[in-house]
Protein backbone atom coordinates (compact mmCIF):
# COMPACT_ATOMS: atom_id res chain seq x y z
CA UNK A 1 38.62 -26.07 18.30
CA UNK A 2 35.12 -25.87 20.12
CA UNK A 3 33.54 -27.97 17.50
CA UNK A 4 33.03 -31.54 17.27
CA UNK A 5 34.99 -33.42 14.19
CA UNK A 6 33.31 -36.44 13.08
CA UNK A 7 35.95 -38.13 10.93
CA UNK A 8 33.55 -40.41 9.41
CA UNK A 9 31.90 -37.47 7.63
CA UNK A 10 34.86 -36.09 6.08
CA UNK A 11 33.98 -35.07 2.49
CA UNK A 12 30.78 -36.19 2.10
CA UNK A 13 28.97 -35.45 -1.10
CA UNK A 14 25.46 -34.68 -0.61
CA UNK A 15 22.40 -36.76 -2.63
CA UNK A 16 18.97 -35.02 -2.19
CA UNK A 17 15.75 -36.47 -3.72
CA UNK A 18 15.63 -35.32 -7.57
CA UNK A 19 13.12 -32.90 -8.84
CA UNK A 20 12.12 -33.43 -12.61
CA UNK A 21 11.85 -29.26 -12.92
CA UNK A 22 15.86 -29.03 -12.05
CA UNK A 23 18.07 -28.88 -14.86
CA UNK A 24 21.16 -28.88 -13.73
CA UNK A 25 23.17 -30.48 -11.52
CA UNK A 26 25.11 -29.62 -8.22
CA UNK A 27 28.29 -31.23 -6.10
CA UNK A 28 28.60 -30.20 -2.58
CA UNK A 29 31.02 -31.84 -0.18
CA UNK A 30 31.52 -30.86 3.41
CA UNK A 31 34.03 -31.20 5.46
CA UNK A 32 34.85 -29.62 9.19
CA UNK A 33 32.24 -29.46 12.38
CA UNK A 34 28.35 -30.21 12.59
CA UNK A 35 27.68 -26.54 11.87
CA UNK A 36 29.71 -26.74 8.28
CA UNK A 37 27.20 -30.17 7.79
CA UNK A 38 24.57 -28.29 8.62
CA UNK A 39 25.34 -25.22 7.06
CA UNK A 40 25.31 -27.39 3.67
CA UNK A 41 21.72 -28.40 4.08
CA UNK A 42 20.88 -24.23 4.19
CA UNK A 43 22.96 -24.04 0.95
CA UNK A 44 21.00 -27.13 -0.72
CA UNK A 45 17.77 -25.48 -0.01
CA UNK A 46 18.89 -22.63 -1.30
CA UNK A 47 20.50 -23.95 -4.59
CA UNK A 48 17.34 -26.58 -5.39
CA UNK A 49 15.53 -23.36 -5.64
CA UNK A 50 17.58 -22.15 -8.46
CA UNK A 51 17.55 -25.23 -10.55
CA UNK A 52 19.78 -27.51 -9.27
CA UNK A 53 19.35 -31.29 -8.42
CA UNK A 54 22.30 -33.05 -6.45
CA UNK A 55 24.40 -35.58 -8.08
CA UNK A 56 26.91 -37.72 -6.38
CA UNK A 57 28.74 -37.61 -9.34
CA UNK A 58 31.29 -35.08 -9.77
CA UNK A 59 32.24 -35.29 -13.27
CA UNK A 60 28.81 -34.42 -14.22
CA UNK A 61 28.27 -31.21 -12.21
CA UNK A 62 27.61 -28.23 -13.59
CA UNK A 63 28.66 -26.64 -10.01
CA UNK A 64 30.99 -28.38 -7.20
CA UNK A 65 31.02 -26.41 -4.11
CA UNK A 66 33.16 -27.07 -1.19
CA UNK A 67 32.23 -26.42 2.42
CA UNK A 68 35.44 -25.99 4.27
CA UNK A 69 36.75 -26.04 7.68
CA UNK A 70 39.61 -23.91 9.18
CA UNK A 71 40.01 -25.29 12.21
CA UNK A 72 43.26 -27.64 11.84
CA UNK A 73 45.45 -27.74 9.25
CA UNK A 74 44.68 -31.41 8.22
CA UNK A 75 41.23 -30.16 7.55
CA UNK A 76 42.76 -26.95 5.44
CA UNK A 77 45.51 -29.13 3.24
CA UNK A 78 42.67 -31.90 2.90
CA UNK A 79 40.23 -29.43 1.44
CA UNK A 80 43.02 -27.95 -1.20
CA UNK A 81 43.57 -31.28 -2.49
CA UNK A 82 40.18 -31.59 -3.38
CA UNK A 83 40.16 -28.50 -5.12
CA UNK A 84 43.25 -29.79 -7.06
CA UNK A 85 40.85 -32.93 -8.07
CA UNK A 86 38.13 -30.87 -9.49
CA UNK A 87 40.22 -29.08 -11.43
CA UNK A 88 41.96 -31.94 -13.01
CA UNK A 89 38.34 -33.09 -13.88
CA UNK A 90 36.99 -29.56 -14.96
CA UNK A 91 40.42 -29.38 -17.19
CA UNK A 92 40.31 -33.01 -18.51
CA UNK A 93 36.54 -34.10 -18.61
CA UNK A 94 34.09 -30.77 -17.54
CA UNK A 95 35.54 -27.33 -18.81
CA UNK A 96 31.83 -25.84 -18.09
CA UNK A 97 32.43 -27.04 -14.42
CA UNK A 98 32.31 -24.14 -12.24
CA UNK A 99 34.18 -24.83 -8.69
CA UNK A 100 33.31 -22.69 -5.41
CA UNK A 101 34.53 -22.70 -1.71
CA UNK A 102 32.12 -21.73 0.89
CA UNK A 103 32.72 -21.94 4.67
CA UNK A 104 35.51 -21.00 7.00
CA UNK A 105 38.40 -20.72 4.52
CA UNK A 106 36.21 -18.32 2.32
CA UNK A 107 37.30 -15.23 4.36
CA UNK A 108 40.90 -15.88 5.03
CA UNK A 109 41.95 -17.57 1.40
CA UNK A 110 39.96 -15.46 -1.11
CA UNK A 111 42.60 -13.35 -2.63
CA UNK A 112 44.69 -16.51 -3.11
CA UNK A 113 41.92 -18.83 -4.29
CA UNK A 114 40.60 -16.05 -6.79
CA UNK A 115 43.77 -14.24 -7.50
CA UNK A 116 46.93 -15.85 -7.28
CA UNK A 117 46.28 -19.62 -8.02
CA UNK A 118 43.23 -19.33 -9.66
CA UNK A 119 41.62 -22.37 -8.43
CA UNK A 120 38.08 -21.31 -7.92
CA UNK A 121 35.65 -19.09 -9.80
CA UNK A 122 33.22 -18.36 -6.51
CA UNK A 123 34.14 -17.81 -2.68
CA UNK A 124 31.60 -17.41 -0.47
CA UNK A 125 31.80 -16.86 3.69
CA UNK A 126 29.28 -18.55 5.90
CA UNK A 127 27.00 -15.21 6.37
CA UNK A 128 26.55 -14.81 2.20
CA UNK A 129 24.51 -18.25 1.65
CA UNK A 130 21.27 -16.13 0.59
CA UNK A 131 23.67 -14.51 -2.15
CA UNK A 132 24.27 -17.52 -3.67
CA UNK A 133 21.75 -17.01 -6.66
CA UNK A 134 23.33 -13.71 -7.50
CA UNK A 135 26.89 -15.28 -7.16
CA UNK A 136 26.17 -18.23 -9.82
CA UNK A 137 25.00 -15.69 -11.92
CA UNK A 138 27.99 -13.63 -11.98
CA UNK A 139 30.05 -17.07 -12.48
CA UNK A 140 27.59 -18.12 -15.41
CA UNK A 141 28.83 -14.83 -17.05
CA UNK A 142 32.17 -16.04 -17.13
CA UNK A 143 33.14 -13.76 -13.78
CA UNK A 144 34.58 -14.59 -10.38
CA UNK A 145 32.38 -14.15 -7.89
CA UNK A 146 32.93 -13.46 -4.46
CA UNK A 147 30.96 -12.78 -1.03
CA UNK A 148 32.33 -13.38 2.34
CA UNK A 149 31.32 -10.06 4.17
CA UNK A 150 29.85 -11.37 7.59
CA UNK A 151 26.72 -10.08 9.13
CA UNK A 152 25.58 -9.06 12.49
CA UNK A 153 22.23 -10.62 12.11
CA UNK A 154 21.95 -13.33 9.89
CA UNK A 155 20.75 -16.44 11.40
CA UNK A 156 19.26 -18.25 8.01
CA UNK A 157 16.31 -18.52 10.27
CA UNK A 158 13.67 -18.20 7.51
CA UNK A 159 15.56 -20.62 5.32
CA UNK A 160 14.49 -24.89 5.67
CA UNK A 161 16.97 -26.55 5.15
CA UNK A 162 17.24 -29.80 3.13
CA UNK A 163 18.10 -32.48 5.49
CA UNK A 164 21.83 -34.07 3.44
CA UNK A 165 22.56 -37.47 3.91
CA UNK A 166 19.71 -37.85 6.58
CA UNK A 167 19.18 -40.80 8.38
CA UNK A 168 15.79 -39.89 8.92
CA UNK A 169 15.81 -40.16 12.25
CA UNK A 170 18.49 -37.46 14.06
CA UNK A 171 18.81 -33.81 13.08
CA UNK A 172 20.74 -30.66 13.69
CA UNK A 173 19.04 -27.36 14.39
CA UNK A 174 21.32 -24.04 14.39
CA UNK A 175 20.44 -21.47 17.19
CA UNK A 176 23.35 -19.29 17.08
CA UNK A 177 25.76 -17.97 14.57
CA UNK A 178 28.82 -16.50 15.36
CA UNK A 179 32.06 -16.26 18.70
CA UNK A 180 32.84 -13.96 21.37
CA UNK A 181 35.39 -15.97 23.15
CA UNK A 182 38.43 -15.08 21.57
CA UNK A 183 40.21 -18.22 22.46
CA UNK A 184 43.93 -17.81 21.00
CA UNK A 185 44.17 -20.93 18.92
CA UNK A 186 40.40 -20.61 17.44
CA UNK A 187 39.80 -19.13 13.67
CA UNK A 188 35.88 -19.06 14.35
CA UNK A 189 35.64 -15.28 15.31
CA UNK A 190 37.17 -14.29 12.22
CA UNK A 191 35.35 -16.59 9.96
CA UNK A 192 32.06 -16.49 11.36
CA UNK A 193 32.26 -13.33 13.01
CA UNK A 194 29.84 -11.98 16.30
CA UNK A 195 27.55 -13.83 18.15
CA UNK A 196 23.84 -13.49 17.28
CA UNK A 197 20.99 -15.82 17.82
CA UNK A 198 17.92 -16.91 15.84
CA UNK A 199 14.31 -16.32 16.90
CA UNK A 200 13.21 -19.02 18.67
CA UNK A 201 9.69 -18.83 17.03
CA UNK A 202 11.96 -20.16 14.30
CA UNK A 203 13.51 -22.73 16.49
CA UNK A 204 10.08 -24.25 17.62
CA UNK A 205 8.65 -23.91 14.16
CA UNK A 206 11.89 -26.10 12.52
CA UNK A 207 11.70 -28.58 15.47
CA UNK A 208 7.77 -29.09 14.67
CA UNK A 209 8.52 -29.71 11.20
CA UNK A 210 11.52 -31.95 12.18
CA UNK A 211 9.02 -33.64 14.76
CA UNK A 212 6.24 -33.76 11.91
CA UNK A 213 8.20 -35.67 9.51
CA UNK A 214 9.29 -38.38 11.55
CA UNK A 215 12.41 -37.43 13.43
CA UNK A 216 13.33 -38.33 17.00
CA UNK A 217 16.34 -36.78 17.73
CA UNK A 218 17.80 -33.21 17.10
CA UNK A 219 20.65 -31.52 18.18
CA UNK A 220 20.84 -27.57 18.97
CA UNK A 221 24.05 -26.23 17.15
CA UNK A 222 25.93 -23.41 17.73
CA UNK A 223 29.36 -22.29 18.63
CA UNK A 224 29.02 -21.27 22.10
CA UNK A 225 24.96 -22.73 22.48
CA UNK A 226 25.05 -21.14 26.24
CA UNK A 227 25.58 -17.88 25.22
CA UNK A 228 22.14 -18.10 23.47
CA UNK A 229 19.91 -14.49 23.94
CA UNK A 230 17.50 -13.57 21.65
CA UNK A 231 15.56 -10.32 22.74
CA UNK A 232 14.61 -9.35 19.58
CA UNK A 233 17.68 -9.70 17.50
CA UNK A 234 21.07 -8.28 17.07
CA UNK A 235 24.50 -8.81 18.41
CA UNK A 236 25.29 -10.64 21.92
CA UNK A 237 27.38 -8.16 22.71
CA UNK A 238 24.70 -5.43 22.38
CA UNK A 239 22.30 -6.88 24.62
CA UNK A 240 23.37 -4.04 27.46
CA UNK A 241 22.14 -1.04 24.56
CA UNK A 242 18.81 -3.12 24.61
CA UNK A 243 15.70 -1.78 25.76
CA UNK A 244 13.67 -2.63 28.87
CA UNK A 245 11.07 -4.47 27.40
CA UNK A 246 13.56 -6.33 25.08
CA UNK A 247 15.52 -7.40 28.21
CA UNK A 248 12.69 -8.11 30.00
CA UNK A 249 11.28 -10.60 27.27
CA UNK A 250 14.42 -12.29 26.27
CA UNK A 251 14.99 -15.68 26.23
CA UNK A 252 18.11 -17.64 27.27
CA UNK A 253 19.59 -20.84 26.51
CA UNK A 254 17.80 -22.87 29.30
CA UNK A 255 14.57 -20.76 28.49
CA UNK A 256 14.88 -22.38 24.73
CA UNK A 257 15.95 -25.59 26.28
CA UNK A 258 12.41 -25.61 28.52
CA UNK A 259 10.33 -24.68 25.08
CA UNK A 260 11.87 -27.06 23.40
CA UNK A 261 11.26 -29.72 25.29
CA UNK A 262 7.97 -29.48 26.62
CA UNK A 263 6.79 -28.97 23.05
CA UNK A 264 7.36 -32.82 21.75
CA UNK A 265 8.18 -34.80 25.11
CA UNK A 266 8.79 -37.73 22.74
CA UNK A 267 11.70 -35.79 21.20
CA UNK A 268 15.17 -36.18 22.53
CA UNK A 269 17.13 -33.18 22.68
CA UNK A 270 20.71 -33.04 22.43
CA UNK A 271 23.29 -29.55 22.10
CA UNK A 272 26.60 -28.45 21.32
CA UNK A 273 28.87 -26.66 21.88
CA UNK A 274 29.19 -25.68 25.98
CA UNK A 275 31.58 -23.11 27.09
CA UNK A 276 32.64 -23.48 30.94
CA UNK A 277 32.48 -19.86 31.53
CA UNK A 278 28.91 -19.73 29.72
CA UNK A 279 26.70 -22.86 31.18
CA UNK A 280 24.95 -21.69 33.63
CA UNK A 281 23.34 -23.92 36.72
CA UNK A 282 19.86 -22.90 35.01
CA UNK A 283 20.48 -25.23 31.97
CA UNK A 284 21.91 -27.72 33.95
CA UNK A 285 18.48 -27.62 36.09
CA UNK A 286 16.77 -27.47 32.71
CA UNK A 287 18.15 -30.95 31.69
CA UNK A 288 17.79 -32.83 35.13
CA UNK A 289 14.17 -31.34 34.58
CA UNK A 290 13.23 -32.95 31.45
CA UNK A 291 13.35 -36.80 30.88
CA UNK A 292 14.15 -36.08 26.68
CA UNK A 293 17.01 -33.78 27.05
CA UNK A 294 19.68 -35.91 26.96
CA UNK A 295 22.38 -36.47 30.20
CA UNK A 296 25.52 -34.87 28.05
CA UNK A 297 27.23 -32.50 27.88
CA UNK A 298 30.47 -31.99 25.42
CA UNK A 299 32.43 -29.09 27.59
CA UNK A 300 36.08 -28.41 25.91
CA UNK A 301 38.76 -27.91 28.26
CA UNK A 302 41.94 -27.48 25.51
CA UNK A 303 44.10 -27.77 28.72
CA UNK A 304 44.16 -28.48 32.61
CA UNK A 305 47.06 -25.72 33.43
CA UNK A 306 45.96 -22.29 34.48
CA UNK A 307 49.41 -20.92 33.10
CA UNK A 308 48.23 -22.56 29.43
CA UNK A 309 44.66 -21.66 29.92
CA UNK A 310 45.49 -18.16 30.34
CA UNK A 311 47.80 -18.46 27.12
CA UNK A 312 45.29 -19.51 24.95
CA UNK A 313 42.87 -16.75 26.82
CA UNK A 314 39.92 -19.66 27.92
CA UNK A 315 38.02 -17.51 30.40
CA UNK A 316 38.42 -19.93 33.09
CA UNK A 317 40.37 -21.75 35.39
CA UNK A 318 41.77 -25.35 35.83
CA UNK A 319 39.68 -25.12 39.62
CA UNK A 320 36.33 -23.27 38.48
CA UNK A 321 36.20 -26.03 35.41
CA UNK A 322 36.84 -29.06 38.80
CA UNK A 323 33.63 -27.23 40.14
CA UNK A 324 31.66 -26.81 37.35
CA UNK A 325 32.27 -30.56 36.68
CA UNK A 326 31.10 -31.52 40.14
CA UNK A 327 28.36 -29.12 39.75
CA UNK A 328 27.12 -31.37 36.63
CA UNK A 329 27.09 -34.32 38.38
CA UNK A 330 25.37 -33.02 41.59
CA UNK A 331 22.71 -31.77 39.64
CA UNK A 332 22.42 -34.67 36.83
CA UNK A 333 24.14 -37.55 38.53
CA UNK A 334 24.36 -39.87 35.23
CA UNK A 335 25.37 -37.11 33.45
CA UNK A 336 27.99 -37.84 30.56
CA UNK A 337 31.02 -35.36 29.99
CA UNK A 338 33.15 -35.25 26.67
CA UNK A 339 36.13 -32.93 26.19
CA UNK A 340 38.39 -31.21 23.30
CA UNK A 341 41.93 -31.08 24.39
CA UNK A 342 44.82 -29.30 22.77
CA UNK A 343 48.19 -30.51 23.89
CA UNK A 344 51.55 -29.31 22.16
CA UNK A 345 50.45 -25.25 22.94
CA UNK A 346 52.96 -22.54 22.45
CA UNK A 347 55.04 -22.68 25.39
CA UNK A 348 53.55 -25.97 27.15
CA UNK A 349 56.11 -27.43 29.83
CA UNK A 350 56.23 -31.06 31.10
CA UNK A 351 54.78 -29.45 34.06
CA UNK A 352 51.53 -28.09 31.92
CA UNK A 353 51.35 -31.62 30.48
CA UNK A 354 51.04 -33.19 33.98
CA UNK A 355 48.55 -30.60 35.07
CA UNK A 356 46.05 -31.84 31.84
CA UNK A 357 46.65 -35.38 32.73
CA UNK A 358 45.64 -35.10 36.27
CA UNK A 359 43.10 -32.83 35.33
CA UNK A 360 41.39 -35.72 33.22
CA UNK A 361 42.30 -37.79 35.78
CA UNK A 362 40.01 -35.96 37.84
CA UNK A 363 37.13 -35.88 35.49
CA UNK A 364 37.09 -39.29 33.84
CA UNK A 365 35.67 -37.89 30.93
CA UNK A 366 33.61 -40.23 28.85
CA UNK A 367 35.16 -39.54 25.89
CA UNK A 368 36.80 -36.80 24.08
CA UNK A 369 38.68 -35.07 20.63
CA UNK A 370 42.24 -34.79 21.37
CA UNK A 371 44.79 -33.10 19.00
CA UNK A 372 48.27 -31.52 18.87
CA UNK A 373 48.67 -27.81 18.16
CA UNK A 374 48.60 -26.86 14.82
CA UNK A 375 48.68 -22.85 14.27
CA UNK A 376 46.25 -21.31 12.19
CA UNK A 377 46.91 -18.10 10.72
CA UNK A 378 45.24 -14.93 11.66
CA UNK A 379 44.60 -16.22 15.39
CA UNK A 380 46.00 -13.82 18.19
CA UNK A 381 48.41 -17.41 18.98
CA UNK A 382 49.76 -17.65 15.16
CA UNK A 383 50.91 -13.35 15.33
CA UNK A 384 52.33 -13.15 19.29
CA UNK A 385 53.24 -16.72 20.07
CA UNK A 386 56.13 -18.97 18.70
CA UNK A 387 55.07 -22.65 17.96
CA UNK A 388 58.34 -24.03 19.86
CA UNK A 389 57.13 -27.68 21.33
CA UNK A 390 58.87 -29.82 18.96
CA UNK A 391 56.50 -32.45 16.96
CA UNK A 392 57.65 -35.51 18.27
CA UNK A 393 57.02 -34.34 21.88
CA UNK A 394 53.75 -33.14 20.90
CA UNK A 395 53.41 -36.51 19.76
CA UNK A 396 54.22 -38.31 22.85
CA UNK A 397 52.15 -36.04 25.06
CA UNK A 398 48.84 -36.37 22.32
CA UNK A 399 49.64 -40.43 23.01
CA UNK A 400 49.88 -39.84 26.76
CA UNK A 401 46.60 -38.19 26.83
CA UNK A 402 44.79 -40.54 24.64
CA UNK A 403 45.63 -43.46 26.81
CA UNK A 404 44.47 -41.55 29.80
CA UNK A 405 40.93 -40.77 27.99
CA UNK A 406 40.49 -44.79 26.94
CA UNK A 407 41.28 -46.17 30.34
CA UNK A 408 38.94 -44.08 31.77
CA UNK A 409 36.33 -43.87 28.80
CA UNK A 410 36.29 -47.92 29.32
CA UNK A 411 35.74 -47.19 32.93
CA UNK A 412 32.79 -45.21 32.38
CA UNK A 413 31.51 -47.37 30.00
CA UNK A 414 31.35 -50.56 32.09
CA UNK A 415 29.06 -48.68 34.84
CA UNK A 416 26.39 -49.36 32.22
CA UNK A 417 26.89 -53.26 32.49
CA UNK A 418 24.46 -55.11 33.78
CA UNK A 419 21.66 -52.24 33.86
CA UNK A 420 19.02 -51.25 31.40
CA UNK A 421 19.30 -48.50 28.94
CA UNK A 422 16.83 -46.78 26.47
CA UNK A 423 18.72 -46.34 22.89
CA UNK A 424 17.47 -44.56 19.98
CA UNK A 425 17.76 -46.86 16.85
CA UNK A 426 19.65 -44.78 14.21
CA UNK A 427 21.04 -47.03 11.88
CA UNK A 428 22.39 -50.75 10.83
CA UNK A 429 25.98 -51.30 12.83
CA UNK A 430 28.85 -50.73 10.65
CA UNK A 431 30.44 -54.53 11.05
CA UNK A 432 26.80 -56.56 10.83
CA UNK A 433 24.04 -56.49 9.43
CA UNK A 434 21.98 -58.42 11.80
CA UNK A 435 22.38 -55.49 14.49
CA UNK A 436 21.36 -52.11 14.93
CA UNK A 437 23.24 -49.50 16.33
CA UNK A 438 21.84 -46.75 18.65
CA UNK A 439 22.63 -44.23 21.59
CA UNK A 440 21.46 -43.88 24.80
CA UNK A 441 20.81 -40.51 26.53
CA UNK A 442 24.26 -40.01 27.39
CA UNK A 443 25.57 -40.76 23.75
CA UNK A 444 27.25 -44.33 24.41
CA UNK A 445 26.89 -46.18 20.97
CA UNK A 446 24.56 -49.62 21.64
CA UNK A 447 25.00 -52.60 19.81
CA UNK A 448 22.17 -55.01 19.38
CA UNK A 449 20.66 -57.44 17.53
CA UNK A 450 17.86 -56.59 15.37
CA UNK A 451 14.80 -59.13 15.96
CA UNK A 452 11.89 -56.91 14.81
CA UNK A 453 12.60 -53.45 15.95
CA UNK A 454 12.91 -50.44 13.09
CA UNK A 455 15.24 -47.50 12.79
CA UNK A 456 13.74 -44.85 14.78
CA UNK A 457 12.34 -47.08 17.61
CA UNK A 458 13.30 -46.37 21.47
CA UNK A 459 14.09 -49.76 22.73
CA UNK A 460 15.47 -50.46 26.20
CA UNK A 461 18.43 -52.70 25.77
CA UNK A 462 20.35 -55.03 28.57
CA UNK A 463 23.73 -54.40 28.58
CA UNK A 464 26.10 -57.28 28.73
CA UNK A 465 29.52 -56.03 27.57
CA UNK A 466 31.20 -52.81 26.33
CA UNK A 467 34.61 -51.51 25.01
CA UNK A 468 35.70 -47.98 25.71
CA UNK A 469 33.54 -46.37 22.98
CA UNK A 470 30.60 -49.22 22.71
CA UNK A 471 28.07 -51.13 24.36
CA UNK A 472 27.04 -54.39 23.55
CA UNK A 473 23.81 -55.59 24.55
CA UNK A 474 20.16 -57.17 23.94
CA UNK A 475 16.58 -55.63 23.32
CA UNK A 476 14.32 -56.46 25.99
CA UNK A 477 11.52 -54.36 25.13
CA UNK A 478 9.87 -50.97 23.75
CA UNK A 479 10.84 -47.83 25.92
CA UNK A 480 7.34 -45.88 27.30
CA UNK A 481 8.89 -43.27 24.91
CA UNK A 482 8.19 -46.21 21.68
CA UNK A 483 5.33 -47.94 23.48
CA UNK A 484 3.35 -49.26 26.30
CA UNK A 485 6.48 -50.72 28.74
CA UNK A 486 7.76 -48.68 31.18
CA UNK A 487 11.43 -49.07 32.61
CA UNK A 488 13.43 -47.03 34.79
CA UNK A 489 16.06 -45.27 32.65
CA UNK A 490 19.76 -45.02 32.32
């Protein structure tokens, strides 16, 4: 559940630039977290390589690929009506249409994708990307193909990936691969498997070549981004077996945060996802050091009762997450906070409910992803505990909480009325076309209108109104990070 779900994204098909040598022709749709998006660019790269241009067009494609999401089961029974689409096209319209599911329902539905419905003709898990070329072979030669063994050191840092549906402007860039935290509710370990991180020679090399062609904006992905330790490669959870040297030379997630930084100060840097237990006071230091890392921080709660917490095995407490939280904003005071909260938990009394809503009563988060359990099987909470709060008081308590996060989301968002903020053009808004809509460090949405300013501009914008997820404003001016004015920023 440590993952952010953009609904907006749902099921995008992918469009890539066409290359004249590619002959045939390749359907990929995503669905799930940033790191499923962004795991999709890895598999374009990949896949343009072996002769395939994108097509937005499914009933042309010789290949339609899936990347799927395991997380919640509206994700799981949206994905498996998709499948049932393509193959009411590949029986009606395509029969050369060959169908695949990659991702985090590779692993857990294989047998009954391959097997016993016969739905697909290629499963692969998120560690068997580089496979891919053998796999479409084996499905060219009329056989089912499958690959979802995970690895203890892939990263796919060596491979570029093609930047899908791009706004040319904001990027992701995976550091890590992989869970520890064996969070009861949470799929990831299993489908992703260990922890691991990629070199960050790597890291540096893809953010110069983001920074190179344009791009102001990236965001470092990974499950648990705090648990970040490369010292040469290899397993988190081998780091102790490591040598001397390699311990001595290793590089943390605030070390990475530092390099990044300093090497494009024009760059903004954004991550997720935090773990309370991981973030350390060094990365918070790290981003009150640096003007382009960005004052945000998503850190998931799932609930504010120490009884639940310790249900769903979240290596903290209600109290240590209160402190952390004060610790963020008495080392970044404008710091924004966004949470993922799980109500409706095996076992969750009125009492437990009360204990989340003063909990975010505490925070005032800025905004958050709030849903009702849903069990997923093969997590330790699906085999030892009994889903027993009944739907419609999950229901009730999911509304409770909601209203709770946009009273005080609107609160938060009116301390930025009346002052000056520096927003990072990233696209036209969705209702007019006369305004642009950007962020500003702490990841408020600005609304503005356009004059003469361009996608991919900083521009410090007056703020004059808001709602509880957007500000509404006017462009006074070029930030110092655009141009030659110089503001104080919020």
């Amino acid at each position: 559940m440590e993952k952010i779900i953009e609904e907006e994204k749902q099921g995008t098909a992918v469009l890539l630039e066409h290359n004249a040598k590619n002959t045939r022709k390749l359907y990929i749709e995503s669905f799930g977290c940033q790191m499923n998006f962004s795991d999709s660019e890895i598999v374009a790269s990949i896949l343009a390589k072996e002769g395939f241009n994108t097509t937005n067009n499914m009933e042309e494609a010789d290949l339609v690929l899936v990347n799927t999401c395991s997380i919640r089961d509206k994700a799981e029974q949206t994905v498996r009506k998709r499948l049932e689409k393509y193959n009411r096209v590949k029986n009606k319209k395509n029969p050369n249409m060959k169908v695949g599911v990659l991702g985090c329902m590779a692993e857990r539905l294989k047998s009954k994708f391959l097997e016993e419905e016969k739905i697909v003709d290629m499963v692969v898990g998120p560690d068997a990307y580089k496979d891919l070329p053998n796999l479409v072979a084996e499905i060219d030669e009329g056989r089912e193909a499958v690959n979802v063994l995970l690895s203890k050191d892939e990263t796919y840092g060596d491979i570029a990936p093609v930047r899908l549906n791009s706004n040319g402007v904001t990027a992701f860039v995976s550091i890590t691969r992989g869970c520890d935290n064996m969070c009861t509710f949470c799929v990831v370990p299993f489908t992703r498997g260990r922890e691991r991180s990629r070199d960050p020679h790597s890291i540096l090399e893809e953010v110069n070549d983001l920074w190179n062609k344009g791009f102001k904006e990236i965001t470092l992905l990974g499950q648990n981004v705090d648990s970040y330790l490369w010292y040469g490669g290899g397993l988190k959870k081998d780091f102790k077996k490591a040598s001397k040297m390699a311990k001595a030379t290793a590089v943390d997630f605030a070390q990475l945060l530092h390099k990044v930084a300093n090497a494009h100060p024009h760059l903004r840097v954004r991550f997720s996802t935090s773990n309370p237990q991981d973030i350390s006071d060094d990365v918070l230091h790290a981003i009150a050091a640096h003007r382009n890392i960005c004052n945000y921080i998503h850190l998931p709660v799932q609930s504010g009762s120490n009884r639940i917490l310790k249900e769903m095995n979240r290596l903290h407490t209600r109290e240590e997450y209160m402190r952390l939280i004060d610790r963020v904003h008495a080392i970044i005071p404008e710091c924004a906070v966004s949470q993922d909260m799980i109500t409706g938990f095996p076992t969750e009394t009125e009492e437990d409910h009360l204990d989340t809503l003063s909990l975010m009563e505490y925070v005032k988060y800025d905004y958050g992803f709030m849903f009702a359990y849903s069990e997923r099987p093969g997590t330790m909470a699906a085999r030892k505990l009994e889903d027993d709060v009944p739907e419609d008081t999950k229901s009730r308590r999911l509304s409770e909480i909601i209203a709770v996060q946009r009273r005080t989301g609107y609160e938060r968002a009116q301390y930025f009325v009346g002052k000056t903020v520096e927003c990072l053009i990233e696209k036209e808004s969705k209702k007019s076309d006369q305004h642009w809509a950007g962020r500003n460090t702490q990841n408020y949405v600005a609304i503005f209108d356009k004059e003469n300013y361009k996608v991919g501009e900083y521009v410090m914008v007056e703020i004059t109104d808001c709602t509880s997820a957007t500000l509404i404003g006017k462009a006074i001016g070029y930030s110092d990070m655009e141009g030659p004015l110089t503001y104080k920023t919020i």
